[in-house]
Protein backbone atom coordinates (compact mmCIF):
# COMPACT_ATOMS: atom_id res chain seq x y z
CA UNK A 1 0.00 0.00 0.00
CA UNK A 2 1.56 3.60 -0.71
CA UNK A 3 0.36 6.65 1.03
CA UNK A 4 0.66 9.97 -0.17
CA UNK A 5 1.94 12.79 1.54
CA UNK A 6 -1.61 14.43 1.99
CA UNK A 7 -3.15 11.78 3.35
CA UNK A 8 -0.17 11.36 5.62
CA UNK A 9 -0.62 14.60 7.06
CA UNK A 10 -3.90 16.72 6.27
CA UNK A 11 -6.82 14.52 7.30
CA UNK A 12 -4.61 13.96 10.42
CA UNK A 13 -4.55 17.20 11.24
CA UNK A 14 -7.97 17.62 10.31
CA UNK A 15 -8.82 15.05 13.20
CA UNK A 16 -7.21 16.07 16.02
CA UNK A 17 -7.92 20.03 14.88
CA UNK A 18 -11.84 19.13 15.29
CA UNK A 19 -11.00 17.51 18.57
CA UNK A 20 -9.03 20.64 19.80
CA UNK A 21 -11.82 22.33 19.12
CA UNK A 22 -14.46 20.08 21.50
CA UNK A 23 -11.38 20.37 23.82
CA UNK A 24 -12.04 24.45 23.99
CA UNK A 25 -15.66 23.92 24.09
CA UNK A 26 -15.45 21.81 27.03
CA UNK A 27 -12.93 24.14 28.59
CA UNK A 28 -15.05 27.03 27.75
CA UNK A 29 -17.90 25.21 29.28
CA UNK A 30 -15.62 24.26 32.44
CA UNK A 31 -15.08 27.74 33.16
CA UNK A 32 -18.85 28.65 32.74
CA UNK A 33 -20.36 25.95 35.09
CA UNK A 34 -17.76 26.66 37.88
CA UNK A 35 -17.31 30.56 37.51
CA UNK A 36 -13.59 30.75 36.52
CA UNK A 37 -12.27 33.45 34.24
CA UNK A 38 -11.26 32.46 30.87
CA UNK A 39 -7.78 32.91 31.93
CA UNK A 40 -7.68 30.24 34.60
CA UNK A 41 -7.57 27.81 31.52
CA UNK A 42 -5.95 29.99 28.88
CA UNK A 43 -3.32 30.81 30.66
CA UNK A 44 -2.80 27.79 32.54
CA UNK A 45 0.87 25.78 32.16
CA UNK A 46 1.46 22.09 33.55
CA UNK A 47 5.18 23.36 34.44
CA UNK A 48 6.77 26.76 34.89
CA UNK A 49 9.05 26.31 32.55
CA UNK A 50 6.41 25.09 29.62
CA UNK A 51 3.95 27.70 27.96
CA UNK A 52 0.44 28.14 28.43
CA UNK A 53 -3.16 26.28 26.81
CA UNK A 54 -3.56 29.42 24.40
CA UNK A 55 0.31 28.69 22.83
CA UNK A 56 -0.61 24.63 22.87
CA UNK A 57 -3.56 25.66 20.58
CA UNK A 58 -1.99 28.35 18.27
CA UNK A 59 0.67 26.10 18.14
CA UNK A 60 -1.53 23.69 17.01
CA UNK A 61 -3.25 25.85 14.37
CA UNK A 62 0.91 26.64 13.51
CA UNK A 63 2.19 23.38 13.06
CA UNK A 64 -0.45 22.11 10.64
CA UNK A 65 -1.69 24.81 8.75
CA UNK A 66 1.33 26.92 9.26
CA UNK A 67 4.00 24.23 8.38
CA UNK A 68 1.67 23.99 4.78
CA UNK A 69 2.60 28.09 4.63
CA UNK A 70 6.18 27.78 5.50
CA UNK A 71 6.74 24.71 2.90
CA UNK A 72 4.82 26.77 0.48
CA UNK A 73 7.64 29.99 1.11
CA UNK A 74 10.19 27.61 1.59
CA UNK A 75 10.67 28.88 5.32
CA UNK A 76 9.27 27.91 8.69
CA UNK A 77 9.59 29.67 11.58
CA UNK A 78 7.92 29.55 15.23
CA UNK A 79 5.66 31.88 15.83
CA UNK A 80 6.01 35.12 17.52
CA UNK A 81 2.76 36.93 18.15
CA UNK A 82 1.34 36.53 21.30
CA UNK A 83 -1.44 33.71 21.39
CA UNK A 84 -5.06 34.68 21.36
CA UNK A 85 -6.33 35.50 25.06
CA UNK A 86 -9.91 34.32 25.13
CA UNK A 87 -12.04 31.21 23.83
CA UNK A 88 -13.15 33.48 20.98
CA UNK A 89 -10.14 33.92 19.51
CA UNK A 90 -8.69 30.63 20.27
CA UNK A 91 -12.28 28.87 18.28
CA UNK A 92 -11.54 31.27 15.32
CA UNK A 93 -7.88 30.43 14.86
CA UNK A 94 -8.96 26.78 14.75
CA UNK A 95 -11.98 27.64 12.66
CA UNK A 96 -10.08 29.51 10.38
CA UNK A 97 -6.89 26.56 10.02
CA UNK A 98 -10.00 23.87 9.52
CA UNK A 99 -11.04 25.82 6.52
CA UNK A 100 -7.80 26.49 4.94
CA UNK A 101 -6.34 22.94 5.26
CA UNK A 102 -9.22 21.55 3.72
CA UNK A 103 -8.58 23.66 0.66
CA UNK A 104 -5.25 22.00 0.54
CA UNK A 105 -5.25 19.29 -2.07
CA UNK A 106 -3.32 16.10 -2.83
CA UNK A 107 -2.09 17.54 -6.07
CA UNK A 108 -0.35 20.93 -4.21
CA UNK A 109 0.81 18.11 -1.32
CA UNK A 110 2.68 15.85 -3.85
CA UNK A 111 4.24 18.41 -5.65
CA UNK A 112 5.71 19.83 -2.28
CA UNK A 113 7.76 16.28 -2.51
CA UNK A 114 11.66 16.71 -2.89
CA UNK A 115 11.28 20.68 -2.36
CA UNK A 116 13.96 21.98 -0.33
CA UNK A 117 12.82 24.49 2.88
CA UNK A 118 14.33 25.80 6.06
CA UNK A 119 13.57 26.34 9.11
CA UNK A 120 14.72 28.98 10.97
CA UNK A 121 15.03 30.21 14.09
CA UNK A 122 17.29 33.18 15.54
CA UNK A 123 20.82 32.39 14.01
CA UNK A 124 19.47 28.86 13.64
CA UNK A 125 18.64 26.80 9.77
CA UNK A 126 18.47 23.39 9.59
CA UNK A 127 17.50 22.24 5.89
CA UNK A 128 15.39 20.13 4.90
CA UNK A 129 12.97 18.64 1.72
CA UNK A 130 9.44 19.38 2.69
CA UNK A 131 8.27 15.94 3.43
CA UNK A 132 10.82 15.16 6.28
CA UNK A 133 9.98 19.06 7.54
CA UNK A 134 6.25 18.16 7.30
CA UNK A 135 6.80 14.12 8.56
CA UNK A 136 9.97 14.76 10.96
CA UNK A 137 9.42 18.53 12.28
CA UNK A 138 6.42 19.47 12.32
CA UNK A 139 3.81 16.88 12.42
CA UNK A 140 5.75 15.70 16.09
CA UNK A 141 5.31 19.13 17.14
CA UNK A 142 1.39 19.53 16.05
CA UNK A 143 0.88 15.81 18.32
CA UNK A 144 3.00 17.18 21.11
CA UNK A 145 1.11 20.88 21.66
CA UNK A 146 -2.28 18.94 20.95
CA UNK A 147 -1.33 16.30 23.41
CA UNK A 148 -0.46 19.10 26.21
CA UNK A 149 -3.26 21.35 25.64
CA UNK A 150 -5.01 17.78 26.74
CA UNK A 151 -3.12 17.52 29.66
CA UNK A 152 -3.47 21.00 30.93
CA UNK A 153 -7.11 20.34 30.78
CA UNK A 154 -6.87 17.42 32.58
CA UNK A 155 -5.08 18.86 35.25
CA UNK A 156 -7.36 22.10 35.22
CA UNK A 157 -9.69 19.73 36.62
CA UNK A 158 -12.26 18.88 33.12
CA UNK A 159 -14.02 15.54 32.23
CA UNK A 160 -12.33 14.48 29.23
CA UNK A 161 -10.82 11.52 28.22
CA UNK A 162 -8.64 9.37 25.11
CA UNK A 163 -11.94 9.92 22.54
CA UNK A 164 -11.87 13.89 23.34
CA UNK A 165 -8.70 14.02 22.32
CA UNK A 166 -8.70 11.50 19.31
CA UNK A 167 -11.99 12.81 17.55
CA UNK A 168 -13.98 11.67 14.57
CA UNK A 169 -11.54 8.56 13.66
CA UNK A 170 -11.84 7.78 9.96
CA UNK A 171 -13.39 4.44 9.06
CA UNK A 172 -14.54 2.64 6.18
């Protein structure tokens, strides 16, 4: 069986994008039924050193949709503007990657296949072809901020569990 690079990344993303977003709807609703600010969640970290649940979802929104943008300049760097601050926001940068990845199609993906791109980062470049950026860079990095915008829900306290965070699965 071969699998094209599209389907190797954009109805992933799609996936766990749609479960990020029940993940903010439960944490909006979380904050609702127990009369927290927005900010106990959105600004919430699961370590001092780590960054808070509105970077784990813009970085979401960056490492899928914006990893598509940076193999489409040939560049990729991390974002630098501060994350949204409130649920709003937050749903609307999801809302907003949803639509533009599913404009994305295989053709544009398979021609993105041997293309050489950077990343860069403050005196830093490491090279790369787009696939291995897409497979070996950023596609770890969308899991890992999905994963611990998760967790910080978990340990804000909200009912969730492994099907919040995996979504609609595709099936036959």
């Amino acid at each position: 069986m071969s699998i094209s690079l599209y389907k190797a990344t954009i109805p992933s993303y799609l996936q766990i994008l749609g479960a990020v977003s029940g993940l903010l709807d439960k944490a909006e609703q979380h904050c609702a039924s127990k009369g927290l600010a927005a900010d106990t969640i959105t600004q919430a970290c699961l370590a001092a050193d780590m960054r808070p649940f509105a970077y784990q979802i813009t970085s979401v929104c960056h490492h899928s949709l914006g990893a598509i943008e940076g193999v489409r300049k040939g560049v990729f760097s991390p974002a630098t503007a501060p994350p949204p601050a409130d649920f709003a926001s937050l749903r609307t940068r999801i809302t907003e990657t949803i639509s533009a990845l599913e404009q994305i199609t295989e053709k544009e993906m398979e021609a993105f296949i041997g293309q050489a791109m950077g990343f860069e980062m403050t005196g830093l470049r490491i090279d790369f072809v787009a696939e291995e950026f897409l497979l070996s860079f950023s596609q770890p990095n969308f899991y890992f901020h999905a994963t611990t915008a998760y967790d910080i829900l978990r340990w804000q306290g909200l009912e969730i569990g492994k099907r919040d965070f995996l979504g609609a699965m595709r099936r036959l």
